[in-house]
N, C-alpha and C. Protein backbone atom coordinates (compact mmCIF):
# COMPACT_ATOMS: atom_id res chain seq x y z
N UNK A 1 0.82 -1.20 0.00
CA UNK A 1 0.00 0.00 0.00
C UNK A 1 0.86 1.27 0.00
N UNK A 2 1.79 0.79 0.68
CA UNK A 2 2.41 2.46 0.86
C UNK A 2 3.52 2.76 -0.84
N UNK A 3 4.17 1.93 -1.19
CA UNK A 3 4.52 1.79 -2.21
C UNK A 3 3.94 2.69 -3.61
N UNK A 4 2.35 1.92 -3.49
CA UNK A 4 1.37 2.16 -4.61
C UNK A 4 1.42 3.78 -4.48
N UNK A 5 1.20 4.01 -3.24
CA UNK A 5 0.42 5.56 -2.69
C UNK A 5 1.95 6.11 -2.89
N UNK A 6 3.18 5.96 -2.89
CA UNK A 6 4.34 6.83 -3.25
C UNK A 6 4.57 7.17 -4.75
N UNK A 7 4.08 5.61 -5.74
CA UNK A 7 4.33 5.54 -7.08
C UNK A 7 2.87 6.47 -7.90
N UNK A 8 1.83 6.33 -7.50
CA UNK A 8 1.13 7.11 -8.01
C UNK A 8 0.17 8.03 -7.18
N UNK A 9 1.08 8.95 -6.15
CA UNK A 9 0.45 9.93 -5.55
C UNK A 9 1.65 10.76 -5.20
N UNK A 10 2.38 10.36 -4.44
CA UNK A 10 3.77 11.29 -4.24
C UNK A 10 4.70 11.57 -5.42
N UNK A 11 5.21 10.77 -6.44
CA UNK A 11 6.02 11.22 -7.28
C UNK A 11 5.01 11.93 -8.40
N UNK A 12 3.87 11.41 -8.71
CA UNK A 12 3.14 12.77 -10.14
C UNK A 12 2.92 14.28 -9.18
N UNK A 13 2.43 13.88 -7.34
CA UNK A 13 2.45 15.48 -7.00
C UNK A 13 3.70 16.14 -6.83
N UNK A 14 4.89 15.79 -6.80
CA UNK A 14 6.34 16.53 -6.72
C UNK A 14 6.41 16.95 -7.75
N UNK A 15 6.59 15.95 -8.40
CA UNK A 15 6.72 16.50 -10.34
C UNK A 15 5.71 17.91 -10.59
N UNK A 16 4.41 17.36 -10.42
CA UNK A 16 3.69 18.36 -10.64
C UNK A 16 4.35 20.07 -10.02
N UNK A 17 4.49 20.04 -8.33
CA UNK A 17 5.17 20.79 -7.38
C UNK A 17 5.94 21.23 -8.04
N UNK A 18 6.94 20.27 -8.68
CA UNK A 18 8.56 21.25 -8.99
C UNK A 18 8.01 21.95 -10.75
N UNK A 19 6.88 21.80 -11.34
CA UNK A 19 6.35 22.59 -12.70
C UNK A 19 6.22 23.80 -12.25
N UNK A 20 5.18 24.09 -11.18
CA UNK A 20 4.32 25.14 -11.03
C UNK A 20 5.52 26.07 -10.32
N UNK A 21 6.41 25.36 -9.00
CA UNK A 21 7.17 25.81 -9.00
C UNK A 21 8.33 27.00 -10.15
N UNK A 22 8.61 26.24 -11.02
CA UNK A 22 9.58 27.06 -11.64
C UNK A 22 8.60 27.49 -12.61
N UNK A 23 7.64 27.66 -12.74
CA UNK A 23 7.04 28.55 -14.06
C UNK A 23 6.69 29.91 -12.72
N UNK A 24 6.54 29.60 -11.52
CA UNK A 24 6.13 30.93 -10.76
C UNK A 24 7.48 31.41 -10.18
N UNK A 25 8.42 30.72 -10.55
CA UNK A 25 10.13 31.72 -9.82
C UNK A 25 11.17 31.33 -10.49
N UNK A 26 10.96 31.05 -11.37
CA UNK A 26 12.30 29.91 -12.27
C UNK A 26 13.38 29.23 -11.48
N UNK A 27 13.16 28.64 -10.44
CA UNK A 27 13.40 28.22 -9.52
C UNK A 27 12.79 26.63 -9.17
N UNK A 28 13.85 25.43 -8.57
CA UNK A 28 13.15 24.30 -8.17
C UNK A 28 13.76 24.50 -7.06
N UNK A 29 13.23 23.98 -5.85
CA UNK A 29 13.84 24.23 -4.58
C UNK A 29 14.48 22.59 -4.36
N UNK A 30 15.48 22.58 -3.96
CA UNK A 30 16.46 21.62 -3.57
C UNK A 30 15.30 20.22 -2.98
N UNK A 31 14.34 20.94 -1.49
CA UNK A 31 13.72 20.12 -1.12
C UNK A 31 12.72 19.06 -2.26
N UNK A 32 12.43 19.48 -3.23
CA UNK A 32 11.55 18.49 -4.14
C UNK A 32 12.16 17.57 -4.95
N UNK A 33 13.56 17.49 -5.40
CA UNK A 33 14.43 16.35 -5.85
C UNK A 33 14.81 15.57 -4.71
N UNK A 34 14.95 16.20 -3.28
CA UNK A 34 15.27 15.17 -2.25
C UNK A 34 13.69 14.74 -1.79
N UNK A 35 12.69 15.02 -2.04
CA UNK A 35 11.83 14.50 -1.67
C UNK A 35 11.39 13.12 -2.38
N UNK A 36 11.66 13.40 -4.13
CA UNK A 36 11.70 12.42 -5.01
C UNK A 36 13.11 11.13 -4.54
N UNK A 37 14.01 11.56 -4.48
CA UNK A 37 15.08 10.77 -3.75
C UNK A 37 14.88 10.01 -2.54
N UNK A 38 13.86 10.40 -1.18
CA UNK A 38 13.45 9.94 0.13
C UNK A 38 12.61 9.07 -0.73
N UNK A 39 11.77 9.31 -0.83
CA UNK A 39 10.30 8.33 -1.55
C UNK A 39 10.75 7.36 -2.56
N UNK A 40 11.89 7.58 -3.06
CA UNK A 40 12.46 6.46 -3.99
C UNK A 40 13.53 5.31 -2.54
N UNK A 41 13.20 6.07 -1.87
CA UNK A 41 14.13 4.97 -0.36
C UNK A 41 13.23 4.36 0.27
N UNK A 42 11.65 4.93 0.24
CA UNK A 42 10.65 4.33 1.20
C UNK A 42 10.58 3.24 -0.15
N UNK A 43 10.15 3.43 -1.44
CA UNK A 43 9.63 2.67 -2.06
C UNK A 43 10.19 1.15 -1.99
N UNK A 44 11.93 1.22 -2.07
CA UNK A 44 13.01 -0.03 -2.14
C UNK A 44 12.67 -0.56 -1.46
N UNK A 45 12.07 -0.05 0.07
CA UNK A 45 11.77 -1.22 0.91
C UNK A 45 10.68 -1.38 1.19
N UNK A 46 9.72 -0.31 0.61
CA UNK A 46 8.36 -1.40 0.60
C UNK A 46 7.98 -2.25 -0.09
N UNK A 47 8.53 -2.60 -1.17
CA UNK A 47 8.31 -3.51 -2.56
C UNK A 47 8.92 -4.78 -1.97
N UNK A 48 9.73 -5.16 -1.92
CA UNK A 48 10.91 -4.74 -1.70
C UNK A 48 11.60 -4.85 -2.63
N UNK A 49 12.40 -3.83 -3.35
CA UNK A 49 13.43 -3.87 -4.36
C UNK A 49 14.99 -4.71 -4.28
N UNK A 50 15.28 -5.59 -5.28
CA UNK A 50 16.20 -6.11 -4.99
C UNK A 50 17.62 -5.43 -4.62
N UNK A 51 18.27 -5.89 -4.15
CA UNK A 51 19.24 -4.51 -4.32
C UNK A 51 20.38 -4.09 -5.58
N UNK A 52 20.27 -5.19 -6.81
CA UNK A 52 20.24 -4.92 -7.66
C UNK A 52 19.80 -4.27 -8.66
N UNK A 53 18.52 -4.58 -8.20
CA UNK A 53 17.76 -3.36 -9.20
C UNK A 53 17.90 -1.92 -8.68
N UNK A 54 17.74 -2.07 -7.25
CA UNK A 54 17.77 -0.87 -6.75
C UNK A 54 19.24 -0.19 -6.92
N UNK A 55 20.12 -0.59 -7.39
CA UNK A 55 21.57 0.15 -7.97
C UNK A 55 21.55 0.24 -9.38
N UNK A 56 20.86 -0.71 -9.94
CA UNK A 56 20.53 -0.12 -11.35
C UNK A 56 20.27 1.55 -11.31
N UNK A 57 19.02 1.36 -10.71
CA UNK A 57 17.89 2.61 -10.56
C UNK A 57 19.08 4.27 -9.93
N UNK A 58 19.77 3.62 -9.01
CA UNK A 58 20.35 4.54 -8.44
C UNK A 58 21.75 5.18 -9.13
N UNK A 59 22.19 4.00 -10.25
CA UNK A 59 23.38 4.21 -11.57
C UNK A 59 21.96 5.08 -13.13
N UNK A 60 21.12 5.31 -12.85
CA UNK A 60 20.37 6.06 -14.07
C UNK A 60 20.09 7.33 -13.34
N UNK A 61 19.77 7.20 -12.11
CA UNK A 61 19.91 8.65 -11.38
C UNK A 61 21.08 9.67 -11.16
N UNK A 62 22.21 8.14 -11.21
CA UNK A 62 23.95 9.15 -11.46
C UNK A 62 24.18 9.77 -12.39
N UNK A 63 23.52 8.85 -13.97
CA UNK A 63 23.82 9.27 -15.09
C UNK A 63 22.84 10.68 -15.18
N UNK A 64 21.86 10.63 -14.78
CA UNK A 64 20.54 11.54 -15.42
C UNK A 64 21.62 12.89 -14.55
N UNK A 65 22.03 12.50 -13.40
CA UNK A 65 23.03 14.21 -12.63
C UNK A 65 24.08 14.33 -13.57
N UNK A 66 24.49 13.61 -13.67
CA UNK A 66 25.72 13.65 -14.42
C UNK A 66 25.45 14.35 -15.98
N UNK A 67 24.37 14.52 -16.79
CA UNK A 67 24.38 14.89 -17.65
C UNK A 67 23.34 15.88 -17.59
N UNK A 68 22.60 16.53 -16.54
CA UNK A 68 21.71 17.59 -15.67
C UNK A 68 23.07 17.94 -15.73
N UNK A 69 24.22 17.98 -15.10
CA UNK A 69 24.97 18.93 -14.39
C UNK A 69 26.01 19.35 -15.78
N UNK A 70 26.27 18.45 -16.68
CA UNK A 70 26.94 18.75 -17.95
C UNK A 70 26.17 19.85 -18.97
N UNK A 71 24.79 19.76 -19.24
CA UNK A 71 23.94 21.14 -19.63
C UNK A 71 23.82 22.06 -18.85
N UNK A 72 24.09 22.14 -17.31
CA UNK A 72 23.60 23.02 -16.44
C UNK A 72 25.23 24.11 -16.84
N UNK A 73 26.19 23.47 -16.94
CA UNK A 73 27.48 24.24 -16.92
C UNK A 73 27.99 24.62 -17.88
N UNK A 74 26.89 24.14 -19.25
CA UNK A 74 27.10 24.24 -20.66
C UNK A 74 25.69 25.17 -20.91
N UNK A 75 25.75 26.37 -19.76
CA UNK A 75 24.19 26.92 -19.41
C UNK A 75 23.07 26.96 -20.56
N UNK A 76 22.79 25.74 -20.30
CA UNK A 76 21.72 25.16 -21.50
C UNK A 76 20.05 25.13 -20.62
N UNK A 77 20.50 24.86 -19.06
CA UNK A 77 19.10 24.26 -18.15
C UNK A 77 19.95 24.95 -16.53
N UNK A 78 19.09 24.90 -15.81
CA UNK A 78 19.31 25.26 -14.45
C UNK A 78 19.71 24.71 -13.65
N UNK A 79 20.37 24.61 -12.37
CA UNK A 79 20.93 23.28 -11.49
C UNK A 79 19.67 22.70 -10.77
N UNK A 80 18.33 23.35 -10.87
CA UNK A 80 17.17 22.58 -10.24
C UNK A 80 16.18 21.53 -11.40
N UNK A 81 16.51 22.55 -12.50
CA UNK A 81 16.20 21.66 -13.91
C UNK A 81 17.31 20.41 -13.89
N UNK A 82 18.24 20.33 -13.65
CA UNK A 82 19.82 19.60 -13.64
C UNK A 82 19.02 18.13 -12.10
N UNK A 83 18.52 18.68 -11.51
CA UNK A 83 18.57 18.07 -10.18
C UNK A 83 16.98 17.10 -10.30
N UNK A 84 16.48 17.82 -10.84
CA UNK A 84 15.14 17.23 -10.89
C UNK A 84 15.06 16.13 -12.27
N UNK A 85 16.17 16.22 -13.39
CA UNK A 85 15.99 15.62 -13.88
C UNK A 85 16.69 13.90 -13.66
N UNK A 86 17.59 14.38 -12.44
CA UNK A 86 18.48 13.26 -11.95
C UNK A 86 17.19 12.34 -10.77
N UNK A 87 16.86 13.09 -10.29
CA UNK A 87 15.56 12.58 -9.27
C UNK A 87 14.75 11.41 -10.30
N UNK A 88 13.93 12.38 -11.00
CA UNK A 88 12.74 11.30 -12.28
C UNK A 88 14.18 10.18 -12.45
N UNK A 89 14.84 10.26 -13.23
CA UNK A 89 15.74 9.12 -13.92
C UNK A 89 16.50 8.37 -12.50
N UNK A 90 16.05 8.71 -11.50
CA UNK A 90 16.19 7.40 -10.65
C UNK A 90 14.98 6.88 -10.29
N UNK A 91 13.72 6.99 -10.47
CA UNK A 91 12.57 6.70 -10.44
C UNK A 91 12.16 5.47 -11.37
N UNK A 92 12.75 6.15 -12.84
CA UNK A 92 12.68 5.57 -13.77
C UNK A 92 13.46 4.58 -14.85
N UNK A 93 14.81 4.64 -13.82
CA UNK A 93 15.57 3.80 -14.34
C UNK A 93 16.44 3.56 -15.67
N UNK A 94 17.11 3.21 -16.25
CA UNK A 94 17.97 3.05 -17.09
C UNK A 94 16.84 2.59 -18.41
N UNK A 95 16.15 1.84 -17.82
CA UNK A 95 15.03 1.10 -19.16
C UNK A 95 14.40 2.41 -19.93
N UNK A 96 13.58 3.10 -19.17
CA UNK A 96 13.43 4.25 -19.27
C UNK A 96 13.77 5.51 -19.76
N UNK A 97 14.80 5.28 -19.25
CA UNK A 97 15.88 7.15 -19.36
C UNK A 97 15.44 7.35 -20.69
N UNK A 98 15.74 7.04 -21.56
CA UNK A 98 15.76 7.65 -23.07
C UNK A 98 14.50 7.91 -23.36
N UNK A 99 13.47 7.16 -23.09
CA UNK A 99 11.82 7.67 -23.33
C UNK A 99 11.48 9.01 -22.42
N UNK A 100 11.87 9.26 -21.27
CA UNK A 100 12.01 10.30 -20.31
C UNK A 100 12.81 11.08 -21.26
N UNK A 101 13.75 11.42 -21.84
CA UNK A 101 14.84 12.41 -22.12
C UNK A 101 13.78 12.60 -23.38
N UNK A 102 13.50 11.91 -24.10
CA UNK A 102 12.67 12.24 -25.77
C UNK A 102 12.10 13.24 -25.18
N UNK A 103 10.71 12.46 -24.09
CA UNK A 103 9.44 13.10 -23.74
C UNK A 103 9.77 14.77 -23.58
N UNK A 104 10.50 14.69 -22.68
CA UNK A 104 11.43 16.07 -21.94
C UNK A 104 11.67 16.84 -22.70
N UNK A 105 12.45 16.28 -24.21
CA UNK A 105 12.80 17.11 -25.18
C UNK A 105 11.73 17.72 -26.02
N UNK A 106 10.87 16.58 -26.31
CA UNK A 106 9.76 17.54 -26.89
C UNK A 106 9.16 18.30 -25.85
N UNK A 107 8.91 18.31 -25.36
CA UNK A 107 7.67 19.09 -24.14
C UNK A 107 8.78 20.41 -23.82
N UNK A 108 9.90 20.50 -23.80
CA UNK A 108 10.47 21.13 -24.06
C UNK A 108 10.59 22.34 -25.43
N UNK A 109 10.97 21.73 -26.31
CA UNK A 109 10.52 22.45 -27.52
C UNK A 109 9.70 22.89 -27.43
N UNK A 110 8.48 21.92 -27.38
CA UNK A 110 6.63 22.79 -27.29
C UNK A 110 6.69 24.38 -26.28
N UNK A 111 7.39 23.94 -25.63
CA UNK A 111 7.15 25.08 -23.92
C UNK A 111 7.77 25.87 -24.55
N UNK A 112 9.21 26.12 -25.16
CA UNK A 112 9.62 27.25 -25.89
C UNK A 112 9.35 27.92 -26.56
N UNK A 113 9.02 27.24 -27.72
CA UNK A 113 7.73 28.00 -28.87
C UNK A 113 6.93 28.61 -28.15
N UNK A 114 5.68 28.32 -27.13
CA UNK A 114 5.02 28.54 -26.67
C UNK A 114 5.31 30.24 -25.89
N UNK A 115 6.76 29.71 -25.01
CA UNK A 115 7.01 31.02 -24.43
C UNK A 115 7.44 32.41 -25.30
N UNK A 116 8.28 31.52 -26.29
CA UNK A 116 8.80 32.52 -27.37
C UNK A 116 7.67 33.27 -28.09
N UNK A 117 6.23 32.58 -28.39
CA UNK A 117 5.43 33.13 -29.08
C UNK A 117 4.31 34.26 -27.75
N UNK A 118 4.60 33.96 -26.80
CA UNK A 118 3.83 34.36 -25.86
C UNK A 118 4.36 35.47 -25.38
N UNK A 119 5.91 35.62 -25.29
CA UNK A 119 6.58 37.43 -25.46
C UNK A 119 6.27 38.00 -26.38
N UNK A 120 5.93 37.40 -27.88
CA UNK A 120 5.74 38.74 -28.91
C UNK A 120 4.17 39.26 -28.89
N UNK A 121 3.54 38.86 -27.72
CA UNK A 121 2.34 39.35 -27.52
C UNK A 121 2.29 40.74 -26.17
N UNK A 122 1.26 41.43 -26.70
CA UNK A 122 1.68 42.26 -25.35
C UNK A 122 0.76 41.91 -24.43
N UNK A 123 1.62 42.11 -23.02
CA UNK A 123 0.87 41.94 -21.77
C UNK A 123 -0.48 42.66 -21.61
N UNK A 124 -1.17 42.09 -21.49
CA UNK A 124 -2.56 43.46 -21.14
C UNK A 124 -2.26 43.14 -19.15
N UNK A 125 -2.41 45.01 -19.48
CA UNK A 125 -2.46 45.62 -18.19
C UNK A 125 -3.14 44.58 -16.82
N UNK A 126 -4.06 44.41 -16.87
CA UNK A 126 -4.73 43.13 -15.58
C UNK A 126 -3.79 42.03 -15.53
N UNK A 127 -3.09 41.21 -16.40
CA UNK A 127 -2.29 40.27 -16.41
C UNK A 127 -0.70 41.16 -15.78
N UNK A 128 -0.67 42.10 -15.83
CA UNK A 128 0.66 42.51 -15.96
C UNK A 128 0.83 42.96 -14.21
N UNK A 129 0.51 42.59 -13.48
CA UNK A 129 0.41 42.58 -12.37
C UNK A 129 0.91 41.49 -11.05
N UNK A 130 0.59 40.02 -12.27
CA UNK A 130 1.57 38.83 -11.54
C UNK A 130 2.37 39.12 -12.24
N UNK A 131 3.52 38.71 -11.30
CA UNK A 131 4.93 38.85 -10.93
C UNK A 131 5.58 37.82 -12.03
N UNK A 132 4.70 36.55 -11.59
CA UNK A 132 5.56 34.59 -12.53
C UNK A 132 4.95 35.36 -14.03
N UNK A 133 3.81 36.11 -14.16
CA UNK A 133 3.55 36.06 -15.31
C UNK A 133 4.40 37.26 -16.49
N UNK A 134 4.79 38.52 -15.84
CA UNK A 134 5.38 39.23 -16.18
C UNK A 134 7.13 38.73 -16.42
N UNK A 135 7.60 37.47 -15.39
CA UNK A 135 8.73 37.17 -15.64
C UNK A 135 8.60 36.21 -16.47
N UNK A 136 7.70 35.42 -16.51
CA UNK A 136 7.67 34.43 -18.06
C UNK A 136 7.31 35.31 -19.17
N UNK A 137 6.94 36.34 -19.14
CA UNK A 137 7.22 37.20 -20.45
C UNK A 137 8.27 37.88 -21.12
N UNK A 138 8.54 38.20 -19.85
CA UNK A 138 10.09 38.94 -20.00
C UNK A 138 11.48 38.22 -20.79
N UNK A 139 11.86 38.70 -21.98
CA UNK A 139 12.40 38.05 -23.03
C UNK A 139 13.87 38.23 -22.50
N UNK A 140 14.18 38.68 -21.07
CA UNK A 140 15.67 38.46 -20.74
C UNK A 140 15.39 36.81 -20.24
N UNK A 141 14.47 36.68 -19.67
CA UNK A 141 13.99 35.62 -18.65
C UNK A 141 14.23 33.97 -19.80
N UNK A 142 14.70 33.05 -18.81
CA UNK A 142 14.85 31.60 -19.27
C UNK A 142 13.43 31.00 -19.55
N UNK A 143 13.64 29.91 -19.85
CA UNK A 143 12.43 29.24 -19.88
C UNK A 143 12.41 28.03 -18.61
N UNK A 144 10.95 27.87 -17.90
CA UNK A 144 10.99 27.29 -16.97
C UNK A 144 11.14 25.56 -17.53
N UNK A 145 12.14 25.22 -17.62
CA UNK A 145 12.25 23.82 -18.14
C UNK A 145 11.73 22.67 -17.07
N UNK A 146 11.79 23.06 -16.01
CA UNK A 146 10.91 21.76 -15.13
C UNK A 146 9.79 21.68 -15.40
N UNK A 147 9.31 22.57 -16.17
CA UNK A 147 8.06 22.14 -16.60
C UNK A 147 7.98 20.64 -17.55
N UNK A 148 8.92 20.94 -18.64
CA UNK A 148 9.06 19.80 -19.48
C UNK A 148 9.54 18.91 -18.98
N UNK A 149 10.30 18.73 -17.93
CA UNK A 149 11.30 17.35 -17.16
C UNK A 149 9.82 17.01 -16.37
N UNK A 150 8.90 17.82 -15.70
CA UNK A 150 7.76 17.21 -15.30
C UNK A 150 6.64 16.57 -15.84
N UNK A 151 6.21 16.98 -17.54
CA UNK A 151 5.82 16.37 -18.02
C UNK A 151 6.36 15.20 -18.97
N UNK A 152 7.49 15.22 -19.26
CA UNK A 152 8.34 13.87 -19.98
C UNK A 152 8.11 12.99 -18.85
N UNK A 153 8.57 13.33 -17.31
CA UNK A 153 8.28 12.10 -16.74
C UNK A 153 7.13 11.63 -16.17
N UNK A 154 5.81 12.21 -16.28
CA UNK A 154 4.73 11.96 -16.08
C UNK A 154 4.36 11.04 -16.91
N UNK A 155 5.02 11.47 -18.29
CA UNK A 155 4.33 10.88 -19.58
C UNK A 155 5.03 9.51 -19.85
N UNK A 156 6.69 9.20 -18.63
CA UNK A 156 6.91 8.17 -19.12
C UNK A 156 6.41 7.23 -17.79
N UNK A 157 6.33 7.91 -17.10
CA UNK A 157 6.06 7.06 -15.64
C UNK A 157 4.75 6.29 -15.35
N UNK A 158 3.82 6.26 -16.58
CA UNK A 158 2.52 4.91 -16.45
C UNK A 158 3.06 4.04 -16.91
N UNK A 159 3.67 4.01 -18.23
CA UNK A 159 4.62 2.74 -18.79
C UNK A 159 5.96 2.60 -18.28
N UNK A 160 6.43 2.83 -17.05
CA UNK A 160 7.78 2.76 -16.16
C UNK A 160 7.60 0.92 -15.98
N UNK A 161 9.12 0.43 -16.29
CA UNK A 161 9.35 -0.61 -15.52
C UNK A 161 9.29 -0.42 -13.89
N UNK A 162 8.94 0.66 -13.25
CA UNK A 162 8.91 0.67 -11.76
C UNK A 162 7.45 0.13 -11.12
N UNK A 163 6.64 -0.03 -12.20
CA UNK A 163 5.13 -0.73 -11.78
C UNK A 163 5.34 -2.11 -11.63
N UNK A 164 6.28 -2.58 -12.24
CA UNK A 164 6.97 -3.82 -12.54
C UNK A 164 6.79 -4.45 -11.29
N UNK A 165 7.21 -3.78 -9.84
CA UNK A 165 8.04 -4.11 -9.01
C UNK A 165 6.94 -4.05 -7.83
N UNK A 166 5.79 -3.36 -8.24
CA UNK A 166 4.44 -3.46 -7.34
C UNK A 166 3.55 -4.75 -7.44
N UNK A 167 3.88 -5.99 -8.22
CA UNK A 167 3.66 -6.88 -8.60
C UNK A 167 4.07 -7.91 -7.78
N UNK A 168 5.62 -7.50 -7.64
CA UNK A 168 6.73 -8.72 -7.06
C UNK A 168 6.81 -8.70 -5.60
């Protein structure tokens, strides 16, 4: 039970958390990749995960930092975009990663266009009043990419080999 309630209630609401998050401060706060990281520790032992698999899982979470932190310094993405995408890809494992990174990439693209087409519009005055909304307009301003690392892994996490393991 507790497992189920981490795999489909705690990790889609963090994910969700760390979206809304950085589209309202371009910002992920440290605490929501370690929250994804704790809940990936309750899960190992409520399943119980072998501890093989569970180093698999925890070698796709090295890789997913490891190449979060190689775009983050190649300032391509943010160190919370960088952090959150290492979190999902230990969730989701090595089987995974590459369907997560596609998803990410498109939803990515989409969100850019989107933002890019959404600065050459002008703010009307009533909108121009929030703060997240005036800085997602603002064409110095990044794009909130946890948005896309939250929906790539939403989108890969019903077909995750990690349901696999609620079985066993």
């Amino acid at each position: 039970m507790i497992a189920e309630m981490l795999l489909l209630v705690a990790v889609p609401a963090l994910l969700a958390l760390a979206a809304g998050w950085d589209v309202a401060s371009f910002t992920i706060p440290n605490a929501i990749p370690l929250a994804l990281l704790a809940a990936f520790a309750m899960f190992v032992f409520a399943v119980p995960l072998a501890p093989a698999t569970a180093g698999l899982h925890l070698g796709a979470g090295a890789v997913g930092l490891a190449a979060g932190f190689a775009l983050f310094a190649a300032g391509l993405i943010g160190g919370g975009d960088a952090k959150l995408f290492a979190a999902a890809a230990l969730w989701l494992g090595f089987r995974d990663l590459v369907d997560f990174a596609l998803w990410s990439s498109l939803f990515g693209g989409a969100l850019a266009l989107a933002v890019l087409g959404l600065r050459t519009l002008v703010l009307p005055a009533t909108l121009a009043t929030q703060g997240w909304l005036v800085r997602l307009h603002d064409a110095k301003s990044g794009i909130p990419y946890g948005v896309a690392l939250a929906g790539g892994a939403l989108m890969t996490l019903p077909n995750a080999d990690v349901y696999r393991f609620l079985g066993a």
